[in-house]
PDB file of N, CA and C in Angstrom:
ATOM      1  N   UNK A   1      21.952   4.855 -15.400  1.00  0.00           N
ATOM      2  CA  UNK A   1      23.232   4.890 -16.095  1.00  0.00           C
ATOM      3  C   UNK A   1      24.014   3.653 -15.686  1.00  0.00           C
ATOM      4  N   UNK A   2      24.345   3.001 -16.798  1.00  0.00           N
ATOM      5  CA  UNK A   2      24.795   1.699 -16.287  1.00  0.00           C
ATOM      6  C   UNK A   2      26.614   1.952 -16.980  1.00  0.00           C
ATOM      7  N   UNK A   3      27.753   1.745 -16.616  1.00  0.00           N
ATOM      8  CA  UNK A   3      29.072   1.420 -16.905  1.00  0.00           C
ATOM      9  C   UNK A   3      29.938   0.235 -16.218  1.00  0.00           C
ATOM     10  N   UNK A   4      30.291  -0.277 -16.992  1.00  0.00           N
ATOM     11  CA  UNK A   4      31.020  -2.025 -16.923  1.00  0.00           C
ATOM     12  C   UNK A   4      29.929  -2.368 -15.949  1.00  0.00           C
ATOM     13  N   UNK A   5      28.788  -2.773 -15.744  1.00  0.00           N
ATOM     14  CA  UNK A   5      28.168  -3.792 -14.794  1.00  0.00           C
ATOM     15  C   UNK A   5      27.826  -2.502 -13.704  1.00  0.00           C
ATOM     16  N   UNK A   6      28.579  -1.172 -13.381  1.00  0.00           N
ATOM     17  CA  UNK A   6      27.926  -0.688 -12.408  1.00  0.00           C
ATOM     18  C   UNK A   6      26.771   0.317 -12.357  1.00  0.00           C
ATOM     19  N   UNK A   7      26.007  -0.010 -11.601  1.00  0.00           N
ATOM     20  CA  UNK A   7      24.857   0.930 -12.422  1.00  0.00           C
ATOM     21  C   UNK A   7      24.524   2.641 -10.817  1.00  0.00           C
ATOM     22  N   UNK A   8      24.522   3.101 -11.368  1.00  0.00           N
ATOM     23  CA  UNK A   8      25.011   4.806 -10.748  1.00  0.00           C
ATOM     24  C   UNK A   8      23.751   5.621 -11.428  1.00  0.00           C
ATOM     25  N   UNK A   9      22.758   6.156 -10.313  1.00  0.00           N
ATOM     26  CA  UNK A   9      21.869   6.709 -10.094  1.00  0.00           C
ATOM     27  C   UNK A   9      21.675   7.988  -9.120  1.00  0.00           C
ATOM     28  N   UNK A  10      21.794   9.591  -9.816  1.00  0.00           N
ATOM     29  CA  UNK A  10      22.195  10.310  -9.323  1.00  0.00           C
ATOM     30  C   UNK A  10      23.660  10.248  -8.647  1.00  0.00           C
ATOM     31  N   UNK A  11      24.433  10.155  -8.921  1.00  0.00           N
ATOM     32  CA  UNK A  11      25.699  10.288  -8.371  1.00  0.00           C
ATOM     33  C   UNK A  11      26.180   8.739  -7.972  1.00  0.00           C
ATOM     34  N   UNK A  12      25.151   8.065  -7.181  1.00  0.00           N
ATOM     35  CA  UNK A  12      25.470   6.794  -6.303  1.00  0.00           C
ATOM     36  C   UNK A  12      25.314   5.356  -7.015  1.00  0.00           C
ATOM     37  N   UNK A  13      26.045   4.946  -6.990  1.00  0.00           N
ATOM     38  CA  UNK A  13      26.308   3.279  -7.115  1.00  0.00           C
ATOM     39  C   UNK A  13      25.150   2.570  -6.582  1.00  0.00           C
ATOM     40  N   UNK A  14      24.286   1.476  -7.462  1.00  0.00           N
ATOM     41  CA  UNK A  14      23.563   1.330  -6.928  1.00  0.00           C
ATOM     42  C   UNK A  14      23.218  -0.312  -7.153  1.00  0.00           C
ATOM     43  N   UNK A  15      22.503  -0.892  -6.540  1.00  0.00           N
ATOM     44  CA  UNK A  15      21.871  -2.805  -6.572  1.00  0.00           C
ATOM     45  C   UNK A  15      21.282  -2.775  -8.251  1.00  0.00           C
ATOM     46  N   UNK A  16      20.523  -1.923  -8.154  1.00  0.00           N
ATOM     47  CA  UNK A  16      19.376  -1.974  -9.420  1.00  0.00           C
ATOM     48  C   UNK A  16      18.621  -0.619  -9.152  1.00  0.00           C
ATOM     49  N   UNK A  17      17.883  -0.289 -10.248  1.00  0.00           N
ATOM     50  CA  UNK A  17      17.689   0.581 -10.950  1.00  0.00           C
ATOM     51  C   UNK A  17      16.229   0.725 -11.249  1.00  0.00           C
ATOM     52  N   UNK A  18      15.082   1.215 -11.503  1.00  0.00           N
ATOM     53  CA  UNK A  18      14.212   1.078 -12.550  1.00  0.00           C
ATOM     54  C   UNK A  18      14.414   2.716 -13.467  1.00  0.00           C
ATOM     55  N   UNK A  19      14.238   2.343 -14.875  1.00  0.00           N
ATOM     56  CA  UNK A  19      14.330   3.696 -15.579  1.00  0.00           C
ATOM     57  C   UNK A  19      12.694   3.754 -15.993  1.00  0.00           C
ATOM     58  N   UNK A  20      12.258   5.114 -16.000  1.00  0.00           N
ATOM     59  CA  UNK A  20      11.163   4.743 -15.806  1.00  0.00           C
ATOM     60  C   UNK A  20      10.434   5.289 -16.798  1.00  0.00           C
ATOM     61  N   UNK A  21      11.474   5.933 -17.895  1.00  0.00           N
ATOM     62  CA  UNK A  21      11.218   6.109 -19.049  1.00  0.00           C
ATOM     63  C   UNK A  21      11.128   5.365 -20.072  1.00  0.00           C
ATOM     64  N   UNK A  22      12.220   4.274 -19.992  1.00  0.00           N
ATOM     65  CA  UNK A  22      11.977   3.239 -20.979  1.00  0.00           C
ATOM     66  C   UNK A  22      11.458   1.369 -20.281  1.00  0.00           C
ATOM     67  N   UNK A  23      10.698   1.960 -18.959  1.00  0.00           N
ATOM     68  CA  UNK A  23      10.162   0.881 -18.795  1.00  0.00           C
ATOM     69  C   UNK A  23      10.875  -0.247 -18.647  1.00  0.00           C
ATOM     70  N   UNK A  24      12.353  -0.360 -18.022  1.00  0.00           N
ATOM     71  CA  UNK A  24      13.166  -1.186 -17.299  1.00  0.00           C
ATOM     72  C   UNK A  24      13.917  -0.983 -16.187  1.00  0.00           C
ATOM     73  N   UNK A  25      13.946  -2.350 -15.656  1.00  0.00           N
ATOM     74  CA  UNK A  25      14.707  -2.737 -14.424  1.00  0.00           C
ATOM     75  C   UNK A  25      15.579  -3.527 -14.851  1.00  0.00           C
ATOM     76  N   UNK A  26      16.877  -2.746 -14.510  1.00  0.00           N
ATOM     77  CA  UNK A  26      17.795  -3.762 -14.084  1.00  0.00           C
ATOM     78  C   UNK A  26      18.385  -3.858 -12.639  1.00  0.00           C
ATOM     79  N   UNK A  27      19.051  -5.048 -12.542  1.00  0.00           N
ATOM     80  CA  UNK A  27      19.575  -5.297 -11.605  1.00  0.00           C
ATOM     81  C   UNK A  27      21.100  -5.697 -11.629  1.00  0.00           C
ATOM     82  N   UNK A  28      22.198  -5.438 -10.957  1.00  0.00           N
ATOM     83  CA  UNK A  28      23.747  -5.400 -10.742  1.00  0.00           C
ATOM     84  C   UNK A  28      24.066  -6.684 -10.720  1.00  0.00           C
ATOM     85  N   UNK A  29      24.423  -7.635 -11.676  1.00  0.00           N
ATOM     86  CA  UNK A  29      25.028  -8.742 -11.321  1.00  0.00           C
ATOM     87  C   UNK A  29      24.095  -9.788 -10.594  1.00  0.00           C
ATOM     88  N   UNK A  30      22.851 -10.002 -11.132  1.00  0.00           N
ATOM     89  CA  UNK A  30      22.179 -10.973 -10.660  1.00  0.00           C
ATOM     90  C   UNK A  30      22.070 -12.416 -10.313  1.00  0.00           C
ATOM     91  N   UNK A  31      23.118 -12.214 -11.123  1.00  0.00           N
ATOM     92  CA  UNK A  31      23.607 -14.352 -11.300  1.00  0.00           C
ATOM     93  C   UNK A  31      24.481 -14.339  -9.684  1.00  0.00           C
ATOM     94  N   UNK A  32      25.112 -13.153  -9.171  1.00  0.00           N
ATOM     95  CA  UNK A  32      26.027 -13.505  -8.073  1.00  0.00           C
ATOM     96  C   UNK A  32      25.005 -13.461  -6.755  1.00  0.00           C
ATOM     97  N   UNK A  33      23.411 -12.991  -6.775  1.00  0.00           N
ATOM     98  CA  UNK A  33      22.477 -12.990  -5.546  1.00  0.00           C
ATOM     99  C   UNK A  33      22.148 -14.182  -5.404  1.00  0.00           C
ATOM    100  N   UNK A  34      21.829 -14.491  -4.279  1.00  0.00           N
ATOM    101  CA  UNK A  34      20.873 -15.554  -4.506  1.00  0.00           C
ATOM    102  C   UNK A  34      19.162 -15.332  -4.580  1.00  0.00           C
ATOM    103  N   UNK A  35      18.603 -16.712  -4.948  1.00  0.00           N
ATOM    104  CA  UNK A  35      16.806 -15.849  -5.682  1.00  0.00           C
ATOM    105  C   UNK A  35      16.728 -15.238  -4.627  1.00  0.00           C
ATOM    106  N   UNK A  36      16.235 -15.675  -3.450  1.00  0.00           N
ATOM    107  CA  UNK A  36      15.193 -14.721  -2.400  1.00  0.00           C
ATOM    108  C   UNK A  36      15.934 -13.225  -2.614  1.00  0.00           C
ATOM    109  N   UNK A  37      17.607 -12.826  -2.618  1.00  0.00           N
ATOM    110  CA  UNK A  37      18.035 -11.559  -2.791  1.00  0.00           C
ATOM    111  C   UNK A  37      17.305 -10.757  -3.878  1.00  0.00           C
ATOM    112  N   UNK A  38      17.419 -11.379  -5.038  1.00  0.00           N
ATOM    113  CA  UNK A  38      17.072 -11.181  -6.948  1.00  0.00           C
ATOM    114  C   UNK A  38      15.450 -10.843  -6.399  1.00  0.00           C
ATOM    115  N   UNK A  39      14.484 -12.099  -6.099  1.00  0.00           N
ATOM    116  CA  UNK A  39      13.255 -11.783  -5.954  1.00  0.00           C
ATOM    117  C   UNK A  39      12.617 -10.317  -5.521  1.00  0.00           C
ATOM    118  N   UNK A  40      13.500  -9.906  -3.489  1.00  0.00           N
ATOM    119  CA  UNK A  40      13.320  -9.058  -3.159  1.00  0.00           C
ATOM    120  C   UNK A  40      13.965  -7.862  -3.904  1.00  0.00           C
ATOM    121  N   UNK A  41      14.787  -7.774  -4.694  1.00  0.00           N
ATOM    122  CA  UNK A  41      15.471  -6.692  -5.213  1.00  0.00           C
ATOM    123  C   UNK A  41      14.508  -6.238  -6.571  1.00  0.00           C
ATOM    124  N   UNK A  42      13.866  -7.307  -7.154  1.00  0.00           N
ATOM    125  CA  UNK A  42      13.152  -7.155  -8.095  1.00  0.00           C
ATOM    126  C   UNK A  42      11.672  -6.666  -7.945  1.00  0.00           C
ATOM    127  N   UNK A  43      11.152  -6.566  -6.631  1.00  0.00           N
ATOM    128  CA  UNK A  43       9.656  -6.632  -6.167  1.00  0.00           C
ATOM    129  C   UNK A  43      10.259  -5.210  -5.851  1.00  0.00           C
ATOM    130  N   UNK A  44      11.506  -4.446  -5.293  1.00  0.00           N
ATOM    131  CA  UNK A  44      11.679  -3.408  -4.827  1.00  0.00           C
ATOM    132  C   UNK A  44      11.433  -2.096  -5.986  1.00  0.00           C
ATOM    133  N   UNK A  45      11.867  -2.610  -7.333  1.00  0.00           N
ATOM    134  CA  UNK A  45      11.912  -2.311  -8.308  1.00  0.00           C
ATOM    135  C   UNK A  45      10.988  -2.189  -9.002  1.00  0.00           C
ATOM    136  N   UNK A  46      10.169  -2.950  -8.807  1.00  0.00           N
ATOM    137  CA  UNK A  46       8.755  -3.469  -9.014  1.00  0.00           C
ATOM    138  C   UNK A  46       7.448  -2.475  -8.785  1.00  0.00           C
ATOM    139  N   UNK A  47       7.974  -2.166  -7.122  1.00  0.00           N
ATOM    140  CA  UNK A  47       7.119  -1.009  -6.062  1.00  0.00           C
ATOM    141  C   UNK A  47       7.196   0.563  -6.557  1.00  0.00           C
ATOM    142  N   UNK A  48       9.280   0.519  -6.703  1.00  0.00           N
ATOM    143  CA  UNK A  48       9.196   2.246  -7.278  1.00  0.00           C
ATOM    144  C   UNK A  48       8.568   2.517  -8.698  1.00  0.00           C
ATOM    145  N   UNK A  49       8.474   1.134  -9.677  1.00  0.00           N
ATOM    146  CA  UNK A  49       7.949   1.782 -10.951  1.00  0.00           C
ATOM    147  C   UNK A  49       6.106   1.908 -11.219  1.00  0.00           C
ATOM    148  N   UNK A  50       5.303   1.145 -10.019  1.00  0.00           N
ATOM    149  CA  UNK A  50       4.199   1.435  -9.988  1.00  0.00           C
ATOM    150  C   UNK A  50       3.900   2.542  -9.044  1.00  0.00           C
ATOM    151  N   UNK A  51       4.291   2.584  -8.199  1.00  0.00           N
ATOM    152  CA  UNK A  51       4.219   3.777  -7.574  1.00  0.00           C
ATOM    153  C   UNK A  51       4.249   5.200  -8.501  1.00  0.00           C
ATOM    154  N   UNK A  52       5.142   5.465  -8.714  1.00  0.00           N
ATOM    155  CA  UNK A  52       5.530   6.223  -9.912  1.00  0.00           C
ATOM    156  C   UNK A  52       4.539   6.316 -11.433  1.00  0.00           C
ATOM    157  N   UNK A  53       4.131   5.457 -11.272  1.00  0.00           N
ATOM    158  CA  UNK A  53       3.467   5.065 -12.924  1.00  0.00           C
ATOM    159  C   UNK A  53       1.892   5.647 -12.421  1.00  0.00           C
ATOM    160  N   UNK A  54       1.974   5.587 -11.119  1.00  0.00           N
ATOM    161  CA  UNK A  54       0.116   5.489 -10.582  1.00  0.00           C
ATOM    162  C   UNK A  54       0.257   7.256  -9.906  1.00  0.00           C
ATOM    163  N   UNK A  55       1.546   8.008 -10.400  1.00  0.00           N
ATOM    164  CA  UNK A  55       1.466   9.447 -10.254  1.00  0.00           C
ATOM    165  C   UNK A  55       2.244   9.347  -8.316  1.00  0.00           C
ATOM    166  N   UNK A  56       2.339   8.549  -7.749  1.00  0.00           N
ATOM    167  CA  UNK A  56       3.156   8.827  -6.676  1.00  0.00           C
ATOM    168  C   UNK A  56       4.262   8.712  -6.166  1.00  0.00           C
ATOM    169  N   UNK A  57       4.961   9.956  -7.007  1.00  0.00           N
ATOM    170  CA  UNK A  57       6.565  10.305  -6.898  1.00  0.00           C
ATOM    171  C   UNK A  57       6.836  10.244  -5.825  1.00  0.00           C
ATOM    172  N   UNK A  58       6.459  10.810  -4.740  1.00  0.00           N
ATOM    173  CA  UNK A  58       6.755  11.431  -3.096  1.00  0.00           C
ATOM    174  C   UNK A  58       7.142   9.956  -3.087  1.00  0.00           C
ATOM    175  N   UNK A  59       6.010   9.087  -2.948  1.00  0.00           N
ATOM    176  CA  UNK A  59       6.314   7.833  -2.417  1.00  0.00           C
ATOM    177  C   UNK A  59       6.994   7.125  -2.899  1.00  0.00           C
ATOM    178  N   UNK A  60       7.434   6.878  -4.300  1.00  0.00           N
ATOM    179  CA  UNK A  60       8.100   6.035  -5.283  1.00  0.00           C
ATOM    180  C   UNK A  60       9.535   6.831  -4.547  1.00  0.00           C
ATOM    181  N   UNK A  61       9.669   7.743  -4.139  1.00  0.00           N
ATOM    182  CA  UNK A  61      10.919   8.367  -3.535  1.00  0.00           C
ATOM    183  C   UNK A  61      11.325   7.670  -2.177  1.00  0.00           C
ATOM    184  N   UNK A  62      10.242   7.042  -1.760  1.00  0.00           N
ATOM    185  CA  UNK A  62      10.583   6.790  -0.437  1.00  0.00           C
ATOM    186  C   UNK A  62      11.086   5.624   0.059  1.00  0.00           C
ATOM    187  N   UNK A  63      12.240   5.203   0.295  1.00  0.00           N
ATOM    188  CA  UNK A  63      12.839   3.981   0.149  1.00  0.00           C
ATOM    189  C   UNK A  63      12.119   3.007   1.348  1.00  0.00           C
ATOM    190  N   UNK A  64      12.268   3.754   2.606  1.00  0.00           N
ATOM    191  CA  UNK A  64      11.199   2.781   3.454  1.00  0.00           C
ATOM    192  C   UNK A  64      10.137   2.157   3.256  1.00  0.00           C
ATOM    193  N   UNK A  65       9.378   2.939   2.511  1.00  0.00           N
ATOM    194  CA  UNK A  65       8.161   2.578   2.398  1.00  0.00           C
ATOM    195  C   UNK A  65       8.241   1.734   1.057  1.00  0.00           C
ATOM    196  N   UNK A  66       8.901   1.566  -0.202  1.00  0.00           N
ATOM    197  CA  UNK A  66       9.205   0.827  -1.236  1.00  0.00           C
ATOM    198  C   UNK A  66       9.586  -0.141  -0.582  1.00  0.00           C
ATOM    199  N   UNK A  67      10.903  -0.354   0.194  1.00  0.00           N
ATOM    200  CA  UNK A  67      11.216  -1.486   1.120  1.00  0.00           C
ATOM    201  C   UNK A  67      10.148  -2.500   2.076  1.00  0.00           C
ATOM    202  N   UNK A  68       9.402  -1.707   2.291  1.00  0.00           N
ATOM    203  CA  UNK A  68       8.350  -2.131   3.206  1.00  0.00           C
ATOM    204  C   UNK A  68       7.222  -2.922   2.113  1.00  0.00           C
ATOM    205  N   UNK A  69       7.127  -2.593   1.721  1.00  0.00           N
ATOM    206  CA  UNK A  69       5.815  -2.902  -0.113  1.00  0.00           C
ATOM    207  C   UNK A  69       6.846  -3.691   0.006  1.00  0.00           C
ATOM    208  N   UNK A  70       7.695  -3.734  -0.802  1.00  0.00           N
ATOM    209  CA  UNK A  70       7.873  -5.474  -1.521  1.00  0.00           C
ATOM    210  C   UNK A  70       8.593  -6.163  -0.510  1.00  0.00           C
ATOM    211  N   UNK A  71       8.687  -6.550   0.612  1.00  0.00           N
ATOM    212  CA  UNK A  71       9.186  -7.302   1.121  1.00  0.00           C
ATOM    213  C   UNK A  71       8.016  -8.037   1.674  1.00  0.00           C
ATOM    214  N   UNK A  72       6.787  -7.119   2.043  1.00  0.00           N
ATOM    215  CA  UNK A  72       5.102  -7.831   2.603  1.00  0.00           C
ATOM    216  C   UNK A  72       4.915  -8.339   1.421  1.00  0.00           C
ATOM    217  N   UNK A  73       4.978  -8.052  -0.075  1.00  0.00           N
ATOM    218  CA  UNK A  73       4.341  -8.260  -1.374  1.00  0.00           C
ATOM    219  C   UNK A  73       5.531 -10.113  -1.772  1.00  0.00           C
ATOM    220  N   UNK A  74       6.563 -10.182  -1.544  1.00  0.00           N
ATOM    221  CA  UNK A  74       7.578 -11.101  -2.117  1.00  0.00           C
ATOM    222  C   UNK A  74       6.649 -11.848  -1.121  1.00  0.00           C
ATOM    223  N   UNK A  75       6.794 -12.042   0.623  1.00  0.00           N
ATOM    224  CA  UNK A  75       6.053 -12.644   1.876  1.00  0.00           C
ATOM    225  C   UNK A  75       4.594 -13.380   1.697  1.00  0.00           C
ATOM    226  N   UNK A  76       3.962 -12.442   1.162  1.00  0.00           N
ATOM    227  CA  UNK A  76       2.440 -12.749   0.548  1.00  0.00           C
ATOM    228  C   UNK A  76       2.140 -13.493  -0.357  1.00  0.00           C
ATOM    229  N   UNK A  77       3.399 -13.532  -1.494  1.00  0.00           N
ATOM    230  CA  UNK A  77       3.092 -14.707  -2.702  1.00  0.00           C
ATOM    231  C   UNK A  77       4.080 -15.632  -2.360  1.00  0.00           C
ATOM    232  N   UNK A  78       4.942 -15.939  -1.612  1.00  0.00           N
ATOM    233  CA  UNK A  78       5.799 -16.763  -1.243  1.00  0.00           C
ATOM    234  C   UNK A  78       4.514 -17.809  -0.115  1.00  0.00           C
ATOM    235  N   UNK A  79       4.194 -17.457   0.647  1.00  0.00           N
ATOM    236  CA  UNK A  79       2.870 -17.602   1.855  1.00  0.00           C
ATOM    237  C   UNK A  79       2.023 -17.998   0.903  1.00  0.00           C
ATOM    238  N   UNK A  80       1.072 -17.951  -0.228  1.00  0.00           N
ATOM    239  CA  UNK A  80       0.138 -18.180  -0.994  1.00  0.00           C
ATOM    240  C   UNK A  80       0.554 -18.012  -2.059  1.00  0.00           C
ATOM    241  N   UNK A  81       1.138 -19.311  -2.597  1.00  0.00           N
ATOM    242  CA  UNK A  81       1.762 -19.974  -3.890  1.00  0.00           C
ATOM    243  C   UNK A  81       0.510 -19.449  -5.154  1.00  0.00           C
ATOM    244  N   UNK A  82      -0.795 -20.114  -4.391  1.00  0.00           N
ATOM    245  CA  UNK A  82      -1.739 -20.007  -5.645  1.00  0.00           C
ATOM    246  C   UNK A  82      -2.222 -18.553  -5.676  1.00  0.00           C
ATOM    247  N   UNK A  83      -2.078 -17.849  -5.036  1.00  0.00           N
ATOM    248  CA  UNK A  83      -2.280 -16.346  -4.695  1.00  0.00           C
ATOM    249  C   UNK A  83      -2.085 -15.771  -6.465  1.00  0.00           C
ATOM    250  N   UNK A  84      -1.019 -15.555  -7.084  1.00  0.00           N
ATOM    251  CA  UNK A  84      -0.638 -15.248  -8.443  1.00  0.00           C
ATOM    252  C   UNK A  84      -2.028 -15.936  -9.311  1.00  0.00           C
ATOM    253  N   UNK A  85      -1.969 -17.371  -9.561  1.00  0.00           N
ATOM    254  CA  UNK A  85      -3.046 -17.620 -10.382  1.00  0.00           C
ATOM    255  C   UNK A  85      -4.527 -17.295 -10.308  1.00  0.00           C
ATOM    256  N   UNK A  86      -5.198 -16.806  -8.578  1.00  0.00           N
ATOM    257  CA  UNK A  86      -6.208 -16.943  -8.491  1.00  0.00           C
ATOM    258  C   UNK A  86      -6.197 -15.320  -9.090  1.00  0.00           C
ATOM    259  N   UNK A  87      -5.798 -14.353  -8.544  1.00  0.00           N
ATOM    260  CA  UNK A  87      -5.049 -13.007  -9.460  1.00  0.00           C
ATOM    261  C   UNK A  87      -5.673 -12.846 -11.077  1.00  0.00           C
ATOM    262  N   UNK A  88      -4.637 -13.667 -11.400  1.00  0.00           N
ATOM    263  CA  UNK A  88      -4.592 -13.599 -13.180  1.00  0.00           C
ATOM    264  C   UNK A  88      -5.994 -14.178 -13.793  1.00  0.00           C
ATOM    265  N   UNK A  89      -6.883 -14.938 -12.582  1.00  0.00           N
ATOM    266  CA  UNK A  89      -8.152 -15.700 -13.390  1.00  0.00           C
ATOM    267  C   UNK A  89      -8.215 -17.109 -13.677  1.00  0.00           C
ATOM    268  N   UNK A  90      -6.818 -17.711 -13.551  1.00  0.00           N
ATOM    269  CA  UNK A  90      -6.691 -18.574 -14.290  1.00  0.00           C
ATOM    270  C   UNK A  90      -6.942 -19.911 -13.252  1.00  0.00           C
TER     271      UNK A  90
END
């Protein structure tokens, strides 16, 4: 639920969001983070909607462990630039 820019999830005010019904993430005012903030906020977002998508609610619930996933996952392709292309095949 997003109103003027704030976006409120279960009751609470929140950075960003994933809805996971219509297959988006947003994020609160992104132009005011800086990238590495945006990046990690987006990989966080990233974690709860595959998690979730691959049937593991418990965990897609679990903020530590979402926190923990994309901050090794942002670390890992930041650390190995070509990491993404060798990935995709290309």
């Amino acid at each position: 639920e997003q109103d003027n820019g704030i976006i409120v999830v279960d009751g609470q005010e929140c950075g960003a969001c994933v809805n996971y019904d219509g297959a988006l993430i947003r994020i609160r005012d992104p132009a005011s983070l800086g990238v590495g903030v945006q990046a990690k906020t987006l990989m966080h977002e990233i974690v709860h909607a595959i998690l979730f998508e691959r049937g593991r609610r418990d965990d897609a619930a679990n903020e530590d462990l979402v926190d923990a996933l994309a901050s090794g996952f942002v670390s890992l392709i930041r650390q190995n630039p070509d990491l993404i292309e060798f990935i995709r095949g290309t």
